[in-house]
Protein backbone atom coordinates (compact mmCIF):
# COMPACT_ATOMS: atom_id res chain seq x y z
CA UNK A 1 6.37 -15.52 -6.46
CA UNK A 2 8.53 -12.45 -7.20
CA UNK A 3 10.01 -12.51 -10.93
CA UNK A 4 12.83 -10.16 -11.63
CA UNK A 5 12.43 -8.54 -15.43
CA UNK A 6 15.42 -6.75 -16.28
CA UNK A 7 17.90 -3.91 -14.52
CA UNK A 8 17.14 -0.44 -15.67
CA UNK A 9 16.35 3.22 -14.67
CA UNK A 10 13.30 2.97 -12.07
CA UNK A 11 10.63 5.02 -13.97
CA UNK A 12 7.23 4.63 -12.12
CA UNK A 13 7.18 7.42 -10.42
CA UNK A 14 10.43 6.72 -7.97
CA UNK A 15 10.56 9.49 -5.41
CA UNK A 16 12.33 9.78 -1.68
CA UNK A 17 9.33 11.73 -0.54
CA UNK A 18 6.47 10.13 1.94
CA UNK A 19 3.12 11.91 0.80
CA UNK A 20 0.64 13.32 3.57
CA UNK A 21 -1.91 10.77 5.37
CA UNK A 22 -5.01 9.42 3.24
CA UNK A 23 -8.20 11.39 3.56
CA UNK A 24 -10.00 7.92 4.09
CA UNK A 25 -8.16 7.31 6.80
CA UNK A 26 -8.53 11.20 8.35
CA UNK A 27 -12.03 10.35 8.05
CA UNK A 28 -12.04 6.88 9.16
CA UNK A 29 -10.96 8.35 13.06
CA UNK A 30 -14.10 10.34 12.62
CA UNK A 31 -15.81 6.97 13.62
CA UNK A 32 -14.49 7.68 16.99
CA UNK A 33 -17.19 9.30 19.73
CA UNK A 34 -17.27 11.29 22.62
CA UNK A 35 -18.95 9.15 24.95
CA UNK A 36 -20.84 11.07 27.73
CA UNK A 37 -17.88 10.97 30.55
CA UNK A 38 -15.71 12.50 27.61
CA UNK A 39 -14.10 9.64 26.95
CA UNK A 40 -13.25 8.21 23.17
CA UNK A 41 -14.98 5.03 22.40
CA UNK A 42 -15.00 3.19 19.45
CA UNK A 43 -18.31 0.81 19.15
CA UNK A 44 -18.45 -2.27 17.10
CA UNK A 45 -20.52 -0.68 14.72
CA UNK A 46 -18.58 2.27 13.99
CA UNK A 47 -15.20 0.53 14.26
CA UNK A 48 -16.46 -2.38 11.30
CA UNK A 49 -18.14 0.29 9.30
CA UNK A 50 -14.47 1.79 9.19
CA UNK A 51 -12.49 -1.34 8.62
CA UNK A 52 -15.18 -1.77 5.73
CA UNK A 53 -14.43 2.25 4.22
CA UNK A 54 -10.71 1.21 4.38
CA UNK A 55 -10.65 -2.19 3.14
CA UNK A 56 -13.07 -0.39 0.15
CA UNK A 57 -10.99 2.78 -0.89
CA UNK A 58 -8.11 0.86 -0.53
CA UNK A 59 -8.50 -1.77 -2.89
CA UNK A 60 -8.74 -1.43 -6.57
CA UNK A 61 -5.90 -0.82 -9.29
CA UNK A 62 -3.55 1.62 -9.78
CA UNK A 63 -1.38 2.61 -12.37
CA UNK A 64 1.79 5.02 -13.39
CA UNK A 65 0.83 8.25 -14.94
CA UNK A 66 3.95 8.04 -17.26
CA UNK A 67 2.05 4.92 -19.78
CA UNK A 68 4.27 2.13 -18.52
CA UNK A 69 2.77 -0.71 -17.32
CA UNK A 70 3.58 -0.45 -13.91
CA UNK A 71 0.48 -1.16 -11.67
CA UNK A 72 -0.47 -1.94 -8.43
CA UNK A 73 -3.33 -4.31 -7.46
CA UNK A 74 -4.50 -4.39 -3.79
CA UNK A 75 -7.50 -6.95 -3.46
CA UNK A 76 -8.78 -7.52 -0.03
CA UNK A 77 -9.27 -11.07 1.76
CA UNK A 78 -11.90 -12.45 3.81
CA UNK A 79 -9.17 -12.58 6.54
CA UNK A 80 -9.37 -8.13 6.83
CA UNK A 81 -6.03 -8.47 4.93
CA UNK A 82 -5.06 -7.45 1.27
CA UNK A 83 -2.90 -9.49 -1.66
CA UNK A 84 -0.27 -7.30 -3.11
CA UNK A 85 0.67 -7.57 -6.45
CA UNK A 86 3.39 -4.55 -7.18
CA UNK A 87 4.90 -4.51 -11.04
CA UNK A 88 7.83 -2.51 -11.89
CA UNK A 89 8.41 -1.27 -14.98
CA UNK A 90 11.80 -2.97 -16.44
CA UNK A 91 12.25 -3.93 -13.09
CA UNK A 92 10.36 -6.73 -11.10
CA UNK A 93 7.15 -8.16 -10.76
CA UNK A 94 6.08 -8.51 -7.17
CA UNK A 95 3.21 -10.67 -6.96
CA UNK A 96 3.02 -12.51 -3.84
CA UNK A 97 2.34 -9.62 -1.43
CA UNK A 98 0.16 -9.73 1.74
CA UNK A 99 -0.70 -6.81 3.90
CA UNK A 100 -2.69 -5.48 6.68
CA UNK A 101 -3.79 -2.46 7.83
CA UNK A 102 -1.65 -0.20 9.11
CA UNK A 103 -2.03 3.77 11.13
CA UNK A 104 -0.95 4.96 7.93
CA UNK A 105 -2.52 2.35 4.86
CA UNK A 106 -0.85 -1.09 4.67
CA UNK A 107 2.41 -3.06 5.69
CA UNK A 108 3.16 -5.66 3.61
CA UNK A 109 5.42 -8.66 3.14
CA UNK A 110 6.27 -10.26 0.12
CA UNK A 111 9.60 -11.93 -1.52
CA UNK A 112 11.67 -10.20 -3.67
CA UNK A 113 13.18 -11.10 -7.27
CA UNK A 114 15.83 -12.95 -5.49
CA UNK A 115 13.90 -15.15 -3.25
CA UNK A 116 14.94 -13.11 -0.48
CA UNK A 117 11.73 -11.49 2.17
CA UNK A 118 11.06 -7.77 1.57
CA UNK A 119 8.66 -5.39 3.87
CA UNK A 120 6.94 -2.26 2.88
CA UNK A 121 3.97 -0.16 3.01
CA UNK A 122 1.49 1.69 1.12
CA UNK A 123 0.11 4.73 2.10
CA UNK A 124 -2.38 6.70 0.03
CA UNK A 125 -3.35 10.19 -0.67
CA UNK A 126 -6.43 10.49 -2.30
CA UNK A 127 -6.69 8.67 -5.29
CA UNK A 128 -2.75 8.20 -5.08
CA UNK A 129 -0.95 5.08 -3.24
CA UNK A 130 2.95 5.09 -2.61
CA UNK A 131 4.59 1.81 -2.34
CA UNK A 132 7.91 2.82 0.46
CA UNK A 133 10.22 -0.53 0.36
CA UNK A 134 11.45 -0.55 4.15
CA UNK A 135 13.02 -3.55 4.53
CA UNK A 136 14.55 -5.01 1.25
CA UNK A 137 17.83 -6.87 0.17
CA UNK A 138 17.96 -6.57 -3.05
CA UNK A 139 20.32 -4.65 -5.59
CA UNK A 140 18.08 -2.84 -7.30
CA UNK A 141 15.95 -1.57 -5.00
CA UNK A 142 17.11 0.20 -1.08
CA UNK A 143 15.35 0.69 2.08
CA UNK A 144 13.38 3.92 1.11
CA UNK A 145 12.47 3.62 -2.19
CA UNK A 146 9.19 4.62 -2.98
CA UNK A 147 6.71 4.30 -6.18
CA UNK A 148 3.92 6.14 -7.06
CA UNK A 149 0.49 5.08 -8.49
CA UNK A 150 -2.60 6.10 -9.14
CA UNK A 151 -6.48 4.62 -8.64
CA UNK A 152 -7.74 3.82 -11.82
């Protein structure tokens, strides 16, 4: 369920910029091996042992470093998917997200405060995630807003 809270000025850290790629996940492709024909190969091993770094430095909470109370909770599933809860400050309360791993963090879906669906992602850099909204309806948000938060 998405709840809107009230229109206002967008304070939690609202950029236009898309930060570099995660560390975790740099170091997540170093799971991949030269196999002895010089091909890549990803075993089973390596590949869950990644999945399980990701799903693990991914989840957690993070919050604005202005003191709002805007946070972001990613909690992983037993389904190698996350719920999404994204709060805005003055703005909306998005609660019902789901995501999955992406090349890049995690593309979620959720609804909006109108009832309407919204996509997005979150991509992290270091102990920072950005929330980009990529595909949203709504009149308060546009395609390519972003939020910053950080792991607390």
């Amino acid at each position: 369920m998405a709840v809107a809270l009230s229109a206002g000025i967008l304070s939690c850290k609202h950029t236009n910029d898309s930060p570099a790629a995660d560390d975790a996940a740099q170091a997540d492709s170093s799971a991949l091996s030269a196999s002895p024909k010089g091909t890549d190969t990803l075993s089973s091993s390596k590949a869950e042992e990644a999945v399980a770094k990701a799903v693990s430095s991914y989840a957690g909470r993070y919050v604005d470093d202005e003191g709002t109370d805007c946070e972001l909770i990613i909690e992983p599933d037993d389904k190698g998917g996350y719920n999404i809860s994204i709060s805005i400050f003055r703005l909306a309360l998005i609660d019902d997200g789901y995501g999955k791993p992406a090349d890049d963090g995690i593309a979620f879906s959720a609804t909006d405060p109108s009832g309407k669906p919204l996509k997005g992602t979150v991509t992290f850099n270091k102990d920072t995630a950005t929330v980009t909204f990529t595909d949203i309806n709504w009149a308060y948000i546009s395609n390519g807003d972003t939020f910053r938060y950080v792991k607390k």
